[in-house]
N, C-alpha and C. Protein backbone atom coordinates (compact mmCIF):
# COMPACT_ATOMS: atom_id res chain seq x y z
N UNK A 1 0.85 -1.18 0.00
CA UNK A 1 0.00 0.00 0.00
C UNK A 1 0.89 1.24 0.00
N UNK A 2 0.67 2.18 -0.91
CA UNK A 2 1.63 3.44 -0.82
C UNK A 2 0.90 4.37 0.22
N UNK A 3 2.29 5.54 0.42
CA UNK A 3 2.14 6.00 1.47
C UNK A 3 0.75 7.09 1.47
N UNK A 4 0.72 7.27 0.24
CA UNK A 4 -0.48 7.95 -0.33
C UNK A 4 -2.18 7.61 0.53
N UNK A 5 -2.10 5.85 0.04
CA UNK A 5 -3.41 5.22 0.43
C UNK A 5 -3.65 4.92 1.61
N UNK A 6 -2.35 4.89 2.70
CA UNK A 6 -2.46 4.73 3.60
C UNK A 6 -2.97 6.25 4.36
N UNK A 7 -2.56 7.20 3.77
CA UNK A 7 -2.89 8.55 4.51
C UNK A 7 -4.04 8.74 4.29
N UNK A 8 -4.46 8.34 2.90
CA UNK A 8 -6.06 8.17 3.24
C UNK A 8 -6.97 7.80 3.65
N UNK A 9 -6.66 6.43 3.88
CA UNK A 9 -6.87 5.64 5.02
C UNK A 9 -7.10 6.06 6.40
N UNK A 10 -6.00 6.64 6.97
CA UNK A 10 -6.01 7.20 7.97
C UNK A 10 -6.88 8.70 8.54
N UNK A 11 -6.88 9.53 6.81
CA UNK A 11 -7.88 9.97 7.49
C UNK A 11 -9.60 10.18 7.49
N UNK A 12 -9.67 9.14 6.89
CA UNK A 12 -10.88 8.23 6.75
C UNK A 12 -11.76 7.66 7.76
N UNK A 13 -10.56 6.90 8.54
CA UNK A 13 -10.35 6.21 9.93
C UNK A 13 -11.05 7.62 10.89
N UNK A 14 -9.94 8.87 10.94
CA UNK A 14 -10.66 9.72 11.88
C UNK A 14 -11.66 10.40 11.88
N UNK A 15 -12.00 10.37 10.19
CA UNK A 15 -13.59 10.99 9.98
C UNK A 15 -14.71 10.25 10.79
N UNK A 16 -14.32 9.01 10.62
CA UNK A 16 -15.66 8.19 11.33
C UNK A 16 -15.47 8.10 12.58
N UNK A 17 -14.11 8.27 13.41
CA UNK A 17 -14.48 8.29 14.57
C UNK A 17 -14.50 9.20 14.94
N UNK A 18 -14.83 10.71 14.54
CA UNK A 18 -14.99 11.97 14.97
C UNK A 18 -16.68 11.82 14.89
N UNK A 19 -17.11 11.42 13.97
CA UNK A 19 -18.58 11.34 13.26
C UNK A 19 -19.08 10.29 14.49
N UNK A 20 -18.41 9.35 14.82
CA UNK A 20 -18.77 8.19 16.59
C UNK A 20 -18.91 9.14 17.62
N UNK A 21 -17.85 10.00 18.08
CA UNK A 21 -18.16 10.75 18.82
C UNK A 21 -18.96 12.00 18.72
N UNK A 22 -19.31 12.52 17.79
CA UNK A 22 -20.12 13.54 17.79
C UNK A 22 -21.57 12.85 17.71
N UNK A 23 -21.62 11.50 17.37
CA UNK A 23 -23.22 10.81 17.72
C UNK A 23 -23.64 10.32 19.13
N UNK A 24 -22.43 10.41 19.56
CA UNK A 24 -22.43 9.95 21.23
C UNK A 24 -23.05 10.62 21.88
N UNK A 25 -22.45 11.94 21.48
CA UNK A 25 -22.33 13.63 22.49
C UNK A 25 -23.50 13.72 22.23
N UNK A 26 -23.81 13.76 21.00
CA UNK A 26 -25.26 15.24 20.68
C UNK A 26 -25.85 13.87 19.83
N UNK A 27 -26.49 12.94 20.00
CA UNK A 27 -27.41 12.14 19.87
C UNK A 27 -28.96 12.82 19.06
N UNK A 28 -29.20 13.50 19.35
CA UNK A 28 -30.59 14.29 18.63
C UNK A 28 -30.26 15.33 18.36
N UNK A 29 -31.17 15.81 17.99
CA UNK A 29 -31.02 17.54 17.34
C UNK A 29 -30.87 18.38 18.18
N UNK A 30 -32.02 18.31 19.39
CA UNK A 30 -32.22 18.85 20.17
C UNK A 30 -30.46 18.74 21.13
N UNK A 31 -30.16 17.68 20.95
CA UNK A 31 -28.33 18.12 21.82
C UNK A 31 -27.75 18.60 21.42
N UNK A 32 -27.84 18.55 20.04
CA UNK A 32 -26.74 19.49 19.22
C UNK A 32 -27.08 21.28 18.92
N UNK A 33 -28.47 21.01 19.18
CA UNK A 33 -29.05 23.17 19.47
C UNK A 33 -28.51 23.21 20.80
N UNK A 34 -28.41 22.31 22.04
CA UNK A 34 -28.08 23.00 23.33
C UNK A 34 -26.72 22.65 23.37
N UNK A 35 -26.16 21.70 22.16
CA UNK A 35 -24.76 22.38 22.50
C UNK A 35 -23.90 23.74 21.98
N UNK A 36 -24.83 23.93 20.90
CA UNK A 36 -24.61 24.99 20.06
C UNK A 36 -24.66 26.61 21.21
N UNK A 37 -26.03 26.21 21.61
CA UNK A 37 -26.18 27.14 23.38
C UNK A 37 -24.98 27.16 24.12
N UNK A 38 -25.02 26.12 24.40
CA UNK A 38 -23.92 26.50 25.24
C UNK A 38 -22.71 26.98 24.62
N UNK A 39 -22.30 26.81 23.47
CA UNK A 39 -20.66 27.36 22.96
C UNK A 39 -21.28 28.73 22.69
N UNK A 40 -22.01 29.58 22.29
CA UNK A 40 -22.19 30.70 22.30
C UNK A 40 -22.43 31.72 23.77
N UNK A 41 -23.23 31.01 24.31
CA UNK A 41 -23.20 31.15 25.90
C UNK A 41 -21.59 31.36 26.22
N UNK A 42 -20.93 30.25 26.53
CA UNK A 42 -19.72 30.64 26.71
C UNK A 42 -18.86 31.32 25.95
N UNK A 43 -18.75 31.65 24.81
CA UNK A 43 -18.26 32.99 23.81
C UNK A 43 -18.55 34.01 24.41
N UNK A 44 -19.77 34.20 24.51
CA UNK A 44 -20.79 35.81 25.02
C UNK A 44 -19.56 35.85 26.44
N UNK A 45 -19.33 35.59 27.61
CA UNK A 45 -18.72 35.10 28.44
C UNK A 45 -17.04 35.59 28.08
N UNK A 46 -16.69 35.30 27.68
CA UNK A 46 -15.25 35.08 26.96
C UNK A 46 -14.97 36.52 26.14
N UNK A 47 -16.39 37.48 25.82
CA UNK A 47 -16.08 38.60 25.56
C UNK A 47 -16.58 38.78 24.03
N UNK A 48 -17.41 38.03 23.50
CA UNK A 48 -17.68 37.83 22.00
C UNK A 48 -19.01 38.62 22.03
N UNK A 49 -19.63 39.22 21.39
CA UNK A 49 -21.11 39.88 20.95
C UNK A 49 -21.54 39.19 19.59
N UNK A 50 -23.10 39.40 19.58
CA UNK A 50 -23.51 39.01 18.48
C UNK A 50 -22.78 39.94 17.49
N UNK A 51 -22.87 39.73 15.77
CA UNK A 51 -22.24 40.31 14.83
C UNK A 51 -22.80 41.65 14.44
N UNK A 52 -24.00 41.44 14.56
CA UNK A 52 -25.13 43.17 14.31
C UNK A 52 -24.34 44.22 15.03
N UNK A 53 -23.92 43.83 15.89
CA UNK A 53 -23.16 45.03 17.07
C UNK A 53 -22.26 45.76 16.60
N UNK A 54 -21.21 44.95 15.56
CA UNK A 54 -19.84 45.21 15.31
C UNK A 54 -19.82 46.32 14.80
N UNK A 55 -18.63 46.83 14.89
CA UNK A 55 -18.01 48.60 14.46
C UNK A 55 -18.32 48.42 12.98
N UNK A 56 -19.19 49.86 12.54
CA UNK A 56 -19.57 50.15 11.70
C UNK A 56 -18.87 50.68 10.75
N UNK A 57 -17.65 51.18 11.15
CA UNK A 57 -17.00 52.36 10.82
C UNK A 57 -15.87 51.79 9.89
N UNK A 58 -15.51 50.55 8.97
CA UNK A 58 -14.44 50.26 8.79
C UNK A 58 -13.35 49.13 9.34
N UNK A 59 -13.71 49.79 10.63
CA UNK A 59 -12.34 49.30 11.38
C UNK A 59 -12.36 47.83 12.12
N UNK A 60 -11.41 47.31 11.92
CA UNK A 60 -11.21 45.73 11.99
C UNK A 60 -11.51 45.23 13.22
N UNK A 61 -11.77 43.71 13.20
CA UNK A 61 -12.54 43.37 14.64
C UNK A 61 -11.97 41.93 14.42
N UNK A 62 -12.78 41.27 15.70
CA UNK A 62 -12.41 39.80 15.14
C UNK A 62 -13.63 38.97 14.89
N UNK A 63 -13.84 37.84 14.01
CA UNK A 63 -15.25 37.25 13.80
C UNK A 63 -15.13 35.86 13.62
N UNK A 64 -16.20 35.02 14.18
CA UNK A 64 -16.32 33.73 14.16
C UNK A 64 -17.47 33.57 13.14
N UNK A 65 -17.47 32.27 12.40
CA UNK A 65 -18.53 32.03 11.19
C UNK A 65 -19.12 30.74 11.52
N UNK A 66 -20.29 30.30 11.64
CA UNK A 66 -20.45 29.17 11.93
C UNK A 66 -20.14 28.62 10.68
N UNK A 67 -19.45 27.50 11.15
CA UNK A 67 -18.59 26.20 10.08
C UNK A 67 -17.48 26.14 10.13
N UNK A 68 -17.37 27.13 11.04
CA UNK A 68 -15.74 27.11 10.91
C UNK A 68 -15.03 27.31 12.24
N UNK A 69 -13.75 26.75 11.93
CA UNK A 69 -12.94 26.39 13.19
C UNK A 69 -11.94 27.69 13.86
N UNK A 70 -11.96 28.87 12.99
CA UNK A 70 -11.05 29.53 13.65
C UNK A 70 -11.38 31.29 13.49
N UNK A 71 -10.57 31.57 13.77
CA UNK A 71 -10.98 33.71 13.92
C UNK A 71 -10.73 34.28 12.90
N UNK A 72 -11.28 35.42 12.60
CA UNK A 72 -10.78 36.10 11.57
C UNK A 72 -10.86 36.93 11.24
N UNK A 73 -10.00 38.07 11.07
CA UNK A 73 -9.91 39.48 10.80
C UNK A 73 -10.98 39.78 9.82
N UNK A 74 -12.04 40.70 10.57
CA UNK A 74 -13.13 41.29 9.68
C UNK A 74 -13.21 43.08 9.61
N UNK A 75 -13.97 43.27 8.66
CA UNK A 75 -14.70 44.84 8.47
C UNK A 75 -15.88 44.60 8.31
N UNK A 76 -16.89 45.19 8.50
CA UNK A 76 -18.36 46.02 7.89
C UNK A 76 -17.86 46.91 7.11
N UNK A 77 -18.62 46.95 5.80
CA UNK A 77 -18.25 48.14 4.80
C UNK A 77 -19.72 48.22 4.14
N UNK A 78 -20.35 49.47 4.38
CA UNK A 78 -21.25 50.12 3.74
C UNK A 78 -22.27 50.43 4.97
N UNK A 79 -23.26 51.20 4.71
CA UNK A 79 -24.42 51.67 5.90
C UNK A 79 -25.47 50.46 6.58
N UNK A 80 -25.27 50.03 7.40
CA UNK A 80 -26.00 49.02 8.06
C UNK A 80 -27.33 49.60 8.03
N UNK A 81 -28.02 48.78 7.65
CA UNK A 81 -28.35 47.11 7.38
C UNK A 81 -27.84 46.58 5.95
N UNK A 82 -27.90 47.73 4.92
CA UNK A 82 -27.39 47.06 3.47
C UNK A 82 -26.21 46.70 3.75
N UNK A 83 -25.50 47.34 4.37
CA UNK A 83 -23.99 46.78 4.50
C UNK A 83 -23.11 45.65 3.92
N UNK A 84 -21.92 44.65 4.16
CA UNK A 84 -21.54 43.76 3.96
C UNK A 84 -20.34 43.50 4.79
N UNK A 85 -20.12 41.99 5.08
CA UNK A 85 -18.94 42.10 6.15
C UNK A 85 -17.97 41.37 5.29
N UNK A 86 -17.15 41.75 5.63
CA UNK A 86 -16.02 41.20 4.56
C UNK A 86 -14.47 40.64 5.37
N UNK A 87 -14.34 38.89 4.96
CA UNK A 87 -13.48 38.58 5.75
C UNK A 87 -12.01 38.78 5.14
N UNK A 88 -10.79 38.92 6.04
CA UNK A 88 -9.34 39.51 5.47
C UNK A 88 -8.65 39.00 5.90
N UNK A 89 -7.79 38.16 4.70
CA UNK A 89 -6.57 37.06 4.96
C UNK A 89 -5.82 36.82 3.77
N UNK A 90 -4.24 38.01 4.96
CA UNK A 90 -3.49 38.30 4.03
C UNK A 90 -3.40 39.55 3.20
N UNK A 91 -3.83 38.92 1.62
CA UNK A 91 -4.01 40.09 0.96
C UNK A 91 -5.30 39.98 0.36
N UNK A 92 -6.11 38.88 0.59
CA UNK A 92 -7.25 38.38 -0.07
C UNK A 92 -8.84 38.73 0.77
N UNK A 93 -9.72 38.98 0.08
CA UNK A 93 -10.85 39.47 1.09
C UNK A 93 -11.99 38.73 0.94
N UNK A 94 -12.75 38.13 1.55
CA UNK A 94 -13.67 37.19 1.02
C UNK A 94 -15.23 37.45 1.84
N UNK A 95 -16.72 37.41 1.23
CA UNK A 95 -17.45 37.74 1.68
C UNK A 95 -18.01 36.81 2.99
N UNK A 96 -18.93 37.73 4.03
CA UNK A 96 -18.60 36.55 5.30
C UNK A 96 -19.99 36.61 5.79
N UNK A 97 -20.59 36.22 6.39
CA UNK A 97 -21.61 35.90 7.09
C UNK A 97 -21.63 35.50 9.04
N UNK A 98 -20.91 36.69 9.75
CA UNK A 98 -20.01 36.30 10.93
C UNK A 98 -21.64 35.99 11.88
N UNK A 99 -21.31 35.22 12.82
CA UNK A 99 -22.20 35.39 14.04
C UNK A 99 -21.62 35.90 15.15
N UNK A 100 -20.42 35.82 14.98
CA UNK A 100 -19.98 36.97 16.49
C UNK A 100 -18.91 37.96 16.35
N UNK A 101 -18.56 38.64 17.31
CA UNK A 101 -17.55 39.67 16.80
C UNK A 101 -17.19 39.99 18.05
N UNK A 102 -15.78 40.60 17.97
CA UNK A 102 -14.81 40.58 19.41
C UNK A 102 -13.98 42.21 18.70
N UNK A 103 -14.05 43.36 19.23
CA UNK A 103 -12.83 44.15 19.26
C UNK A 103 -11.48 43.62 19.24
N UNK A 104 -10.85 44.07 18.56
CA UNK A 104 -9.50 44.03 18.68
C UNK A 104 -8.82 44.12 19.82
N UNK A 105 -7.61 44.08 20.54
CA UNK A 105 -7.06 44.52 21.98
C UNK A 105 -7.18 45.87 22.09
N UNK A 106 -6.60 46.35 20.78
CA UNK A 106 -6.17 47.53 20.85
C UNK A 106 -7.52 48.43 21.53
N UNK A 107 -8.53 48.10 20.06
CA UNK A 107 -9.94 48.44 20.49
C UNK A 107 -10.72 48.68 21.79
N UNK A 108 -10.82 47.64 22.12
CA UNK A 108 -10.77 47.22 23.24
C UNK A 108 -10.64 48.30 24.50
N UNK A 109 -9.66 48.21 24.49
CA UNK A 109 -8.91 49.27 25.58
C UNK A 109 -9.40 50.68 25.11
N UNK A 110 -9.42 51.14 23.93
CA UNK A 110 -9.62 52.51 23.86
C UNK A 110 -11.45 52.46 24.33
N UNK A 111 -11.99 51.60 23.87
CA UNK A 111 -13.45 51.56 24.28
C UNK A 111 -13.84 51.60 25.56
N UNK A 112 -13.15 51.09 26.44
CA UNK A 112 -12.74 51.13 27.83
C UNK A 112 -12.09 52.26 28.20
N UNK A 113 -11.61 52.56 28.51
CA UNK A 113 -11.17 53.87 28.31
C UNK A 113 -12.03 55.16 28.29
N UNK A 114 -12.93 54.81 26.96
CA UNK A 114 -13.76 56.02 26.86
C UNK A 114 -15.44 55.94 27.83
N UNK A 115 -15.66 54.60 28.20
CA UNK A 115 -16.44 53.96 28.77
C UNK A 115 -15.74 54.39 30.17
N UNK A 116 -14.68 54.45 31.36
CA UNK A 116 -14.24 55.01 32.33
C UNK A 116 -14.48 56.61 32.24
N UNK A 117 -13.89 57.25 31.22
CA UNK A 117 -13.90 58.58 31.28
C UNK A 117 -15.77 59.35 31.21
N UNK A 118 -16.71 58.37 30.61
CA UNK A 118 -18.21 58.72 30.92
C UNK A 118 -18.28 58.35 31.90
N UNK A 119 -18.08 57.46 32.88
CA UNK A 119 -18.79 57.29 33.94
C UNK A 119 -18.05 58.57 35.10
N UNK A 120 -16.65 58.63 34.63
CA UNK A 120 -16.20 59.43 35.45
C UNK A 120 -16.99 61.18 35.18
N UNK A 121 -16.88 61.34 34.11
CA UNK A 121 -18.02 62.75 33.88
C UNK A 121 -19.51 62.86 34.23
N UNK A 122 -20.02 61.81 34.22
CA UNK A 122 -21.21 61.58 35.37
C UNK A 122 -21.24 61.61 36.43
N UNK A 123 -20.24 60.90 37.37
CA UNK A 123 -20.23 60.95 38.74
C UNK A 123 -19.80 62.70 38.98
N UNK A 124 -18.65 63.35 38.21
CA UNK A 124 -18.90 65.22 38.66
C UNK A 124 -20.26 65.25 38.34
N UNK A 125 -20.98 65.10 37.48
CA UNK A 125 -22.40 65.69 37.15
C UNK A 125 -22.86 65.73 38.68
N UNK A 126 -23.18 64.57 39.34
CA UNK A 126 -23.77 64.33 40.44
C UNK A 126 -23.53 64.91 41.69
N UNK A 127 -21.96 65.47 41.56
CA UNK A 127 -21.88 66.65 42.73
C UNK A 127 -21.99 67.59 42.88
């Protein structure tokens, strides 16, 4: 057998036993919507928002897509709701359909930041 058929083999082998264990786990539909709950639950948690939220303005964020396994540098470009989100990797841009969205660090902090400095101009209001 070349080394070829054997790698296919092999990953053949782990398709089905990924496909064993994911029939184990989430057995009905209904396990696989509350597990779906719960990984968004814990995202929301972890600092993630739904995607509607995300900065309007251009400026880059991070976004998860259902189907997929990993993060990815996004924009919104055009006036929400027509809008479009557009995913960026590299030099290549591809259209996206995100369900969640995370600020950047950088972001982040300046949003915070400006979120301290209102509460702090409220509390003078109050004296």
């Amino acid at each position: 057998m070349s080394d070829e058929s054997e790698e296919v083999r092999k990953k053949w082998q782990e398709f089905l036993e990924n496909k064993r264990k994911r029939t184990e786990e989430m057995p009905t539909e209904q396990d696989a919507i509350n597990t779906i709950y719960r990984a968004y639950t814990r995202l929301k948690e972890l600092g993630w928002n739904d995607a509607i939220f995300c900065p309007k303005d251009g400026s880059n964020f991070k976004a998860i897509e259902v189907g997929s396994i990993s993060v990815f540098d996004c924009i919104y470009e055009g006036e929400w709701p027509k809008g479009r989100w557009w995913l960026l990797d590299g030099h290549d841009v591809y259209p996206s359909r995100p369900i969640l969205y995370k600020l950047t660090e950088e972001d982040e902090a300046k949003r915070k930041e400006k979120f301290a400095k209102a509460i702090e101009k409220m509390d003078k209001n109050k004296e």
